[in-house]
N, C-alpha and C. Protein backbone atom coordinates (compact mmCIF):
# COMPACT_ATOMS: atom_id res chain seq x y z
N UNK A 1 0.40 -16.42 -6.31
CA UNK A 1 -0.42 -16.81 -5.20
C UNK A 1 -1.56 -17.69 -5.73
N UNK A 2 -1.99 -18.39 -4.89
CA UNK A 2 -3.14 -19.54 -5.57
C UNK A 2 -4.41 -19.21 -5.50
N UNK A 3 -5.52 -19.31 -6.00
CA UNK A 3 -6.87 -19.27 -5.80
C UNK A 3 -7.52 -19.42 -4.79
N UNK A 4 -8.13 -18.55 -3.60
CA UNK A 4 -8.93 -19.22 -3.06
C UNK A 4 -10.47 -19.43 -2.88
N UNK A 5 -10.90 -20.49 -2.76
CA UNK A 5 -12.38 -20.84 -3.45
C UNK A 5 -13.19 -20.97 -1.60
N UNK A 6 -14.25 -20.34 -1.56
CA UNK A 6 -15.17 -20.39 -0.58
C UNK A 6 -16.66 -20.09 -1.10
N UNK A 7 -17.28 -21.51 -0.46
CA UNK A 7 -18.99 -21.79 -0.35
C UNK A 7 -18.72 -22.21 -2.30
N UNK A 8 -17.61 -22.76 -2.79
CA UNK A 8 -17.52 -22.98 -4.40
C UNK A 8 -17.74 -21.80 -5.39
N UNK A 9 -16.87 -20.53 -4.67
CA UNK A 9 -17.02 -19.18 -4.95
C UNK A 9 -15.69 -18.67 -4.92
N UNK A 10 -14.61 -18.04 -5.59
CA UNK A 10 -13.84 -17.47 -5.93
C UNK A 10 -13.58 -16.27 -4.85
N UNK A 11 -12.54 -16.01 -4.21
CA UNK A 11 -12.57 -15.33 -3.04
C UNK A 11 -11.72 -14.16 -4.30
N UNK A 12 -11.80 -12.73 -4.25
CA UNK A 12 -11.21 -11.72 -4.86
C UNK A 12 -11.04 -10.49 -3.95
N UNK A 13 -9.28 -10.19 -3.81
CA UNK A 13 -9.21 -9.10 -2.30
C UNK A 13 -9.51 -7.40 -3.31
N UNK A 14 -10.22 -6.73 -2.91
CA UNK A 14 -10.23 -4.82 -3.74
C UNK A 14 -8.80 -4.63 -3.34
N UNK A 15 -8.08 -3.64 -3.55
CA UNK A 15 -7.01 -3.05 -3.78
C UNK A 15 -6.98 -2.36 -2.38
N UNK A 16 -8.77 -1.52 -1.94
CA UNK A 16 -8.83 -1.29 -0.66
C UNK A 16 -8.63 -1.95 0.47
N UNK A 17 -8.58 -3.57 0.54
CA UNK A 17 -8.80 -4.28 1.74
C UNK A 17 -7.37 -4.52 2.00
N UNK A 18 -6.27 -4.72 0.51
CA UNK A 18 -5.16 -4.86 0.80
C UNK A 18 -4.18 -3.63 1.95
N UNK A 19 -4.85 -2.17 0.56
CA UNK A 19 -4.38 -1.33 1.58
C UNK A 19 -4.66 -0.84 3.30
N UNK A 20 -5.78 -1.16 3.66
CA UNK A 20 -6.57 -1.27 5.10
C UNK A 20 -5.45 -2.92 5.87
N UNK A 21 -5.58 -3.46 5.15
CA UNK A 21 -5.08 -4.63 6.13
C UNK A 21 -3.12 -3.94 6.48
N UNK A 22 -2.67 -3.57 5.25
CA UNK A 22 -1.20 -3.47 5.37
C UNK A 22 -0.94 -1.85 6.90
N UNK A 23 -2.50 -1.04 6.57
CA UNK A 23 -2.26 0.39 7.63
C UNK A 23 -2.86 -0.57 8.92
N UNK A 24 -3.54 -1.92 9.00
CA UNK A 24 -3.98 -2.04 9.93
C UNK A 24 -2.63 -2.95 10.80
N UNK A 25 -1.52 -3.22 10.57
CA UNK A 25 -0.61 -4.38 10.66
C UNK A 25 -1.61 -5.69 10.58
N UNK A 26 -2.12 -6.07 9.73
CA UNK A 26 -3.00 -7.55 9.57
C UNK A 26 -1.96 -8.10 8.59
N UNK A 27 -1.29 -9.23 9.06
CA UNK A 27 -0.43 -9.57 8.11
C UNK A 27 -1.47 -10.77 6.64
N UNK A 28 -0.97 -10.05 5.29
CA UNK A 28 -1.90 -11.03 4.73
C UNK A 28 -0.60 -11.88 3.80
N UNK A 29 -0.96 -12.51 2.76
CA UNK A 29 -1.95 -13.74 3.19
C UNK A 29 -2.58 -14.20 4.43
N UNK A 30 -1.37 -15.10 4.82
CA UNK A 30 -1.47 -15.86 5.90
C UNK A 30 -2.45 -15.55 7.20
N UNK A 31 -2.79 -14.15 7.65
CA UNK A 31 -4.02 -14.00 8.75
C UNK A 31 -5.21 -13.82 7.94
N UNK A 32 -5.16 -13.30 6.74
CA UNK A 32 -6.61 -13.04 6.17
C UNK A 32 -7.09 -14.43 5.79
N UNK A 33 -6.13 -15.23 5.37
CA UNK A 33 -6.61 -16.62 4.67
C UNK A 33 -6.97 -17.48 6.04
N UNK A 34 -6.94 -17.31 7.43
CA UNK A 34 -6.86 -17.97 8.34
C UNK A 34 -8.37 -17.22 8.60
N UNK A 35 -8.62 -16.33 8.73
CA UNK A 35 -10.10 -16.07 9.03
C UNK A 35 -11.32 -16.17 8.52
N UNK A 36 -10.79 -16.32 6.72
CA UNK A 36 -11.55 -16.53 5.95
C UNK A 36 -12.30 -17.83 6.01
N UNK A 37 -11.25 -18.86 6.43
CA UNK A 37 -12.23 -19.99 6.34
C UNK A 37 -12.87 -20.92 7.56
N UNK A 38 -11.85 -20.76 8.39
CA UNK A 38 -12.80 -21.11 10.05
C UNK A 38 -13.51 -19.83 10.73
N UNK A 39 -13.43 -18.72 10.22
CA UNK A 39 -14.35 -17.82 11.34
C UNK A 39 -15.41 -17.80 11.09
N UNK A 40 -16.46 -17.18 11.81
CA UNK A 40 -17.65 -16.92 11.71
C UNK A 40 -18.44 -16.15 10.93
N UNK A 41 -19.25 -16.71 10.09
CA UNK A 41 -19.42 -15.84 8.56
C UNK A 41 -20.85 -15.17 9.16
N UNK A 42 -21.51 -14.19 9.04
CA UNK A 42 -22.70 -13.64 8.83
C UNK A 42 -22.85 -12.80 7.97
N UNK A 43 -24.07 -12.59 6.84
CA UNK A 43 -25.02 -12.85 6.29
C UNK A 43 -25.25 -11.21 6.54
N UNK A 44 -25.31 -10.25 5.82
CA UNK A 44 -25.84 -9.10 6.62
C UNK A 44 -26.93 -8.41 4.57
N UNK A 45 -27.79 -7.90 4.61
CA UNK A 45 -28.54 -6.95 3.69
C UNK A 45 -28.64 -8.30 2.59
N UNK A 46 -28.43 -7.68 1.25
CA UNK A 46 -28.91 -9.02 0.27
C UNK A 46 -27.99 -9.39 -0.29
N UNK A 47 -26.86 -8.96 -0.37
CA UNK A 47 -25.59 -9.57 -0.81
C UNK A 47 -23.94 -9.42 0.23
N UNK A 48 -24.14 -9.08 1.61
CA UNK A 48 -23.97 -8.71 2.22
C UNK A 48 -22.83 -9.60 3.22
N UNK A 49 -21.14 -10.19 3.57
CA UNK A 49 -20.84 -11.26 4.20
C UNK A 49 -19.84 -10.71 5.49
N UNK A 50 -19.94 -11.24 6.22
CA UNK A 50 -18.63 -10.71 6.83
C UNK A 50 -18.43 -11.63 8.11
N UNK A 51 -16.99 -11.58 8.25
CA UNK A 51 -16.19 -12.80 8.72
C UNK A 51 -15.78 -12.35 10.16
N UNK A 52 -15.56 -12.67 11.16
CA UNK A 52 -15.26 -12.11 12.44
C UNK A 52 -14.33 -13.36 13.03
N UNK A 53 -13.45 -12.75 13.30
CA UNK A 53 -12.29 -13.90 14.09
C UNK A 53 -12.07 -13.23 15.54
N UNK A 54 -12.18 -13.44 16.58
CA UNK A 54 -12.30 -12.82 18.09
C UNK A 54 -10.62 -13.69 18.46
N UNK A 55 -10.16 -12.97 19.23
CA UNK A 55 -8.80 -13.98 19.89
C UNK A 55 -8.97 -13.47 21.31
N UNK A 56 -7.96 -13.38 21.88
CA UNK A 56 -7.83 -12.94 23.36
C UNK A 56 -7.00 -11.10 23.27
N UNK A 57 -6.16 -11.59 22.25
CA UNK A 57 -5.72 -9.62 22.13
C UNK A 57 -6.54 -8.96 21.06
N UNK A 58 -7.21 -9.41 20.32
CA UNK A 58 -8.27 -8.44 19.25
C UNK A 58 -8.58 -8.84 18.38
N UNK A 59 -10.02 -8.29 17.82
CA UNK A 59 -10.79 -9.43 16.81
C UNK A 59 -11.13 -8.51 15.46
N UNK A 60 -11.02 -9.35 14.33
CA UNK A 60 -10.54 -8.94 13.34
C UNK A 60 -11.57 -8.82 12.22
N UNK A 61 -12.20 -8.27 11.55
CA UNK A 61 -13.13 -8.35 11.04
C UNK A 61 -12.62 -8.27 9.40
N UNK A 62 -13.52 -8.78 8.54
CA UNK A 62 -13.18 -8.75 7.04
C UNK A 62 -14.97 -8.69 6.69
N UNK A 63 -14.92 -7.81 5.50
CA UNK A 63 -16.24 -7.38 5.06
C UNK A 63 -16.64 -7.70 3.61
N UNK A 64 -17.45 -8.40 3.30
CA UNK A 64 -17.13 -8.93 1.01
C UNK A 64 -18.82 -8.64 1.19
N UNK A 65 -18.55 -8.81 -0.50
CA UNK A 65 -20.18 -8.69 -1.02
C UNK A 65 -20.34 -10.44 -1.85
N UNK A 66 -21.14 -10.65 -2.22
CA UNK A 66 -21.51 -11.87 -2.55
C UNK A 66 -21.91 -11.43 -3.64
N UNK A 67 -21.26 -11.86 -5.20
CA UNK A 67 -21.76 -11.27 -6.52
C UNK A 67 -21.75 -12.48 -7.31
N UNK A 68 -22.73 -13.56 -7.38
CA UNK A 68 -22.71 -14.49 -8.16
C UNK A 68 -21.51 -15.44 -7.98
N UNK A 69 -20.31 -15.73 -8.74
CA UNK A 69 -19.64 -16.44 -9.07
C UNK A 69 -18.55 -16.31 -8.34
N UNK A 70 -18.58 -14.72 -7.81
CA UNK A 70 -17.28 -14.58 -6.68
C UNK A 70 -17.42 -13.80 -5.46
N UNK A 71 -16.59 -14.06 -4.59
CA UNK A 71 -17.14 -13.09 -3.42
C UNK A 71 -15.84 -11.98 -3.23
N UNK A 72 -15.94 -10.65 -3.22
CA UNK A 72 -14.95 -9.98 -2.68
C UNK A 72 -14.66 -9.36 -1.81
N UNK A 73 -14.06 -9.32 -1.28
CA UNK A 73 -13.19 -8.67 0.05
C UNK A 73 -13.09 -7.09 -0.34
N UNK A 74 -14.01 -6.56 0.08
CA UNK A 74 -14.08 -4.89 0.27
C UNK A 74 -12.96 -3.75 1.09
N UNK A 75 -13.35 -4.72 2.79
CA UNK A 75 -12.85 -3.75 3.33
C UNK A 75 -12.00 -5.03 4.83
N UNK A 76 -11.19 -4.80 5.41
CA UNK A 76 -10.67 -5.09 6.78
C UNK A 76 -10.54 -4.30 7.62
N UNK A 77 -10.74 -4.89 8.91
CA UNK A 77 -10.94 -3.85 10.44
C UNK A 77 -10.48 -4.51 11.44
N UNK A 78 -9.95 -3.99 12.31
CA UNK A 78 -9.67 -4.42 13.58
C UNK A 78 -10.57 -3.96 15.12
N UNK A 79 -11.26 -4.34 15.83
CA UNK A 79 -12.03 -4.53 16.14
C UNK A 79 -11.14 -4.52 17.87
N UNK A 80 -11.97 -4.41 18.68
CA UNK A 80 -11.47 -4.40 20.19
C UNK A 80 -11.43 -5.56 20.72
């Protein structure tokens, strides 16, 4: 699988977000990499990011921390 780089930052998934996305049916790559880079990023505590994609059947949330050189993907949720 290839690298993906966001804000010139190294995107890295935990082992947890994989397993949360696969119990959540979030199909990944392909939906996580689709939210990652057009959705809506906010900014939350001091290292704090998280991505929100809204559709018409349910909105999808992805949660990372911001650690210098890379950002990682903690946790995924599905959202109402």
């Amino acid at each position: 699988m290839e690298e993906i780089y966001l804000f010139g930052k190294r995107i890295l998934l935990m082992h947890h977000a994989l397993r949360r996305a696969k119990e959540r049916k979030i199909s990944y790559p392909d939906r996580v990499f689709q939210i990652l880079h057009p959705g809506k990023v906010k900014r939350f505590r001091r290292r704090g990011i998280k991505w929100t994609k809204i559709t018409k059947k349910d909105s999808i949330i992805i949660i990372g921390e911001d650690i210098g050189e890379y950002i990682i993907i903690k946790t995924i949720e599905r959202g109402n």
